[in-house]
C-alpha atoms as a PDB file:
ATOM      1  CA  UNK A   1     -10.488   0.624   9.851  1.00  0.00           C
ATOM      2  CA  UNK A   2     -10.727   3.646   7.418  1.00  0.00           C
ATOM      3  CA  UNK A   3     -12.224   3.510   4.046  1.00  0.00           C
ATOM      4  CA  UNK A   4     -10.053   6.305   2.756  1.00  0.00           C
ATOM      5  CA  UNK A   5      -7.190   5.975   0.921  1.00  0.00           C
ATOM      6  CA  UNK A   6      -3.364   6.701   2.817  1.00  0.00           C
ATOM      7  CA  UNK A   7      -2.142  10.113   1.574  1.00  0.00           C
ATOM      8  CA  UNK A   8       0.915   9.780  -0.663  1.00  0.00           C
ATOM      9  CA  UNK A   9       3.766  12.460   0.022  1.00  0.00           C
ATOM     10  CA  UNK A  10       5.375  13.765  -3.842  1.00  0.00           C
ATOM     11  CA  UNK A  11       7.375  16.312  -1.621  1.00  0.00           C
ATOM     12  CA  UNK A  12       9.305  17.256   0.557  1.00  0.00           C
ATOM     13  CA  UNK A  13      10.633  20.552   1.565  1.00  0.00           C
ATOM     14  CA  UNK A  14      12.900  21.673   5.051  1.00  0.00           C
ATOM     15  CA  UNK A  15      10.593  24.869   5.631  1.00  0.00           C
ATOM     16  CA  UNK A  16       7.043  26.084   4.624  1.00  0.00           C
ATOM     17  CA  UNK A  17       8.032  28.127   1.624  1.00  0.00           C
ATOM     18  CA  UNK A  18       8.822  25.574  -0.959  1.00  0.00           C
ATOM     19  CA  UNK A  19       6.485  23.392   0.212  1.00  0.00           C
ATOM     20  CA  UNK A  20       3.180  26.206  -0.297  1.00  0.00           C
ATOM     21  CA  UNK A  21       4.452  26.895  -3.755  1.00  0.00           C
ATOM     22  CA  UNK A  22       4.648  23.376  -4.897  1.00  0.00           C
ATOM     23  CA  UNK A  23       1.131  22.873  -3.630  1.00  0.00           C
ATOM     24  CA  UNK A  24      -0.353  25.979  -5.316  1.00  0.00           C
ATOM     25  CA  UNK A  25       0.863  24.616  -8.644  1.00  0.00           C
ATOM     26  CA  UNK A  26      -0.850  21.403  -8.082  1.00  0.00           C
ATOM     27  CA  UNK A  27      -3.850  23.170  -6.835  1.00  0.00           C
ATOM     28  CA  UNK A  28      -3.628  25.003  -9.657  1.00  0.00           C
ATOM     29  CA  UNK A  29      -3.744  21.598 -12.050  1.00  0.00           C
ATOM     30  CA  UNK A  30      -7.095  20.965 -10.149  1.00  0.00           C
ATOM     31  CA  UNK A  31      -4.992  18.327  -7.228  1.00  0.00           C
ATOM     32  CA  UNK A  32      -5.921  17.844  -3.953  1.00  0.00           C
ATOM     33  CA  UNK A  33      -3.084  18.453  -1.741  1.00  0.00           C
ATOM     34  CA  UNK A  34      -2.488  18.187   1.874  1.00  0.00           C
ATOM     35  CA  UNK A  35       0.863  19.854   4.010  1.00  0.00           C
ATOM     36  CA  UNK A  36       1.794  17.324   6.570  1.00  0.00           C
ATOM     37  CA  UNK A  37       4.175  19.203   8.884  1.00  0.00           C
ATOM     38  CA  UNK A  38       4.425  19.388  12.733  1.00  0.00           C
ATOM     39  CA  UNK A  39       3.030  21.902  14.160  1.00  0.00           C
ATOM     40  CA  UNK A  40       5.870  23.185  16.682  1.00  0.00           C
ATOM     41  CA  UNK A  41       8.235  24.068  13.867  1.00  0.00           C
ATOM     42  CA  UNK A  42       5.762  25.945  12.895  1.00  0.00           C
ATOM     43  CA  UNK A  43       4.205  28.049  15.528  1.00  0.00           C
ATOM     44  CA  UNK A  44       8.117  28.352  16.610  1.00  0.00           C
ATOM     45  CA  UNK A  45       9.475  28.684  13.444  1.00  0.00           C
ATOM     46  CA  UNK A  46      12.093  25.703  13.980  1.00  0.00           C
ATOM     47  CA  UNK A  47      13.873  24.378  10.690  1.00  0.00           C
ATOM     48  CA  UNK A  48      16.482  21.673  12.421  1.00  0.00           C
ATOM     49  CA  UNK A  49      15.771  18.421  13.360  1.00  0.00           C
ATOM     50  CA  UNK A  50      13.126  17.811  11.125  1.00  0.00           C
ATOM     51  CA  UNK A  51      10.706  20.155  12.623  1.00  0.00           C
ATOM     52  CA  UNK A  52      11.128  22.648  10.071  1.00  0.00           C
ATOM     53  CA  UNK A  53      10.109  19.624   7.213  1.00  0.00           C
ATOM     54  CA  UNK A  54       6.944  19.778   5.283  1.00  0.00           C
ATOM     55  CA  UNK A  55       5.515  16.859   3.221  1.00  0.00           C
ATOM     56  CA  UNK A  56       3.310  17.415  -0.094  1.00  0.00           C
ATOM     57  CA  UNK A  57       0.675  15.036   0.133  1.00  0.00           C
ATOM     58  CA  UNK A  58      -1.854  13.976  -2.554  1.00  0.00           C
ATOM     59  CA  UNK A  59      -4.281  10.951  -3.680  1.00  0.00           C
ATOM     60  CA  UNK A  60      -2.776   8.110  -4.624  1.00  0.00           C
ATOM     61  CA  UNK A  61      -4.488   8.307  -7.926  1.00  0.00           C
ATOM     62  CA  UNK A  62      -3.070  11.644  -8.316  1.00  0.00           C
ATOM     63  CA  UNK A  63       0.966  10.499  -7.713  1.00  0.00           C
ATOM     64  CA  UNK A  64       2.083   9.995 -11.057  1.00  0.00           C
ATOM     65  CA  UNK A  65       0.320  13.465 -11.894  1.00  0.00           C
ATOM     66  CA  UNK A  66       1.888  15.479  -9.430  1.00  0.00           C
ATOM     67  CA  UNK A  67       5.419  14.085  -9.899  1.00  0.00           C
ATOM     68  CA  UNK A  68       5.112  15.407 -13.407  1.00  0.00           C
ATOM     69  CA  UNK A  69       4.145  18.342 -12.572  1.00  0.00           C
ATOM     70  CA  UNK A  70       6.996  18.851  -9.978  1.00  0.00           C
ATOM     71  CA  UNK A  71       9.126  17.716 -12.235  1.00  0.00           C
ATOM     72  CA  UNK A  72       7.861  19.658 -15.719  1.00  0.00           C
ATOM     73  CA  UNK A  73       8.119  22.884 -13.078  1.00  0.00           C
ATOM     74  CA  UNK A  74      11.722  21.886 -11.458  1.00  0.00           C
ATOM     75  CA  UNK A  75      12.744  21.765 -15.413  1.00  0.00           C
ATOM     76  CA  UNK A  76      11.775  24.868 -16.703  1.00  0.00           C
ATOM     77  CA  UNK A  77      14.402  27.632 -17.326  1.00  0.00           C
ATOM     78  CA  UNK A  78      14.257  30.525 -15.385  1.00  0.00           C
ATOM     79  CA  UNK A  79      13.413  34.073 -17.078  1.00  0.00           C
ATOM     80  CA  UNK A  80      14.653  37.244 -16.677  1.00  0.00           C
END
């Protein structure tokens, strides 16, 4: 039995862009972040059936954090 705590995924995105910008800003906030994703859609490339899906994974003590973030980001107008 582990001692660690289960990851929590805050997002989810079908392909690796989204999913690398949403953990840079919670990297950025000073999160720990893991990309769960499997790894034939992406040595392949593959976006259907789910292989193309990427989850944004943090500490549980870090959920309500990152959702906020997300959030305060998905929110904010868009300039220029």
């Amino acid at each position: 039995m582990s001692a660690r705590p289960e990851l929590v995924v805050v997002y989810t995105s079908q392909g690796p862009l989204a999913a690398e910008v949403a953990r840079s800003k919670l990297e950025a906030e000073g999160l720990q972040v893991v990309l769960r994703y499997e790894a034939v859609g992406r040595v392949l490339g593959l976006t259907v059936d789910g292989l193309g899906r990427v989850e944004v994974c943090v500490h549980p003590n870090d959920v309500a954090l990152a959702q906020a973030i997300l959030e305060t980001d998905a929110d904010a107008p868009i300039e220029g």
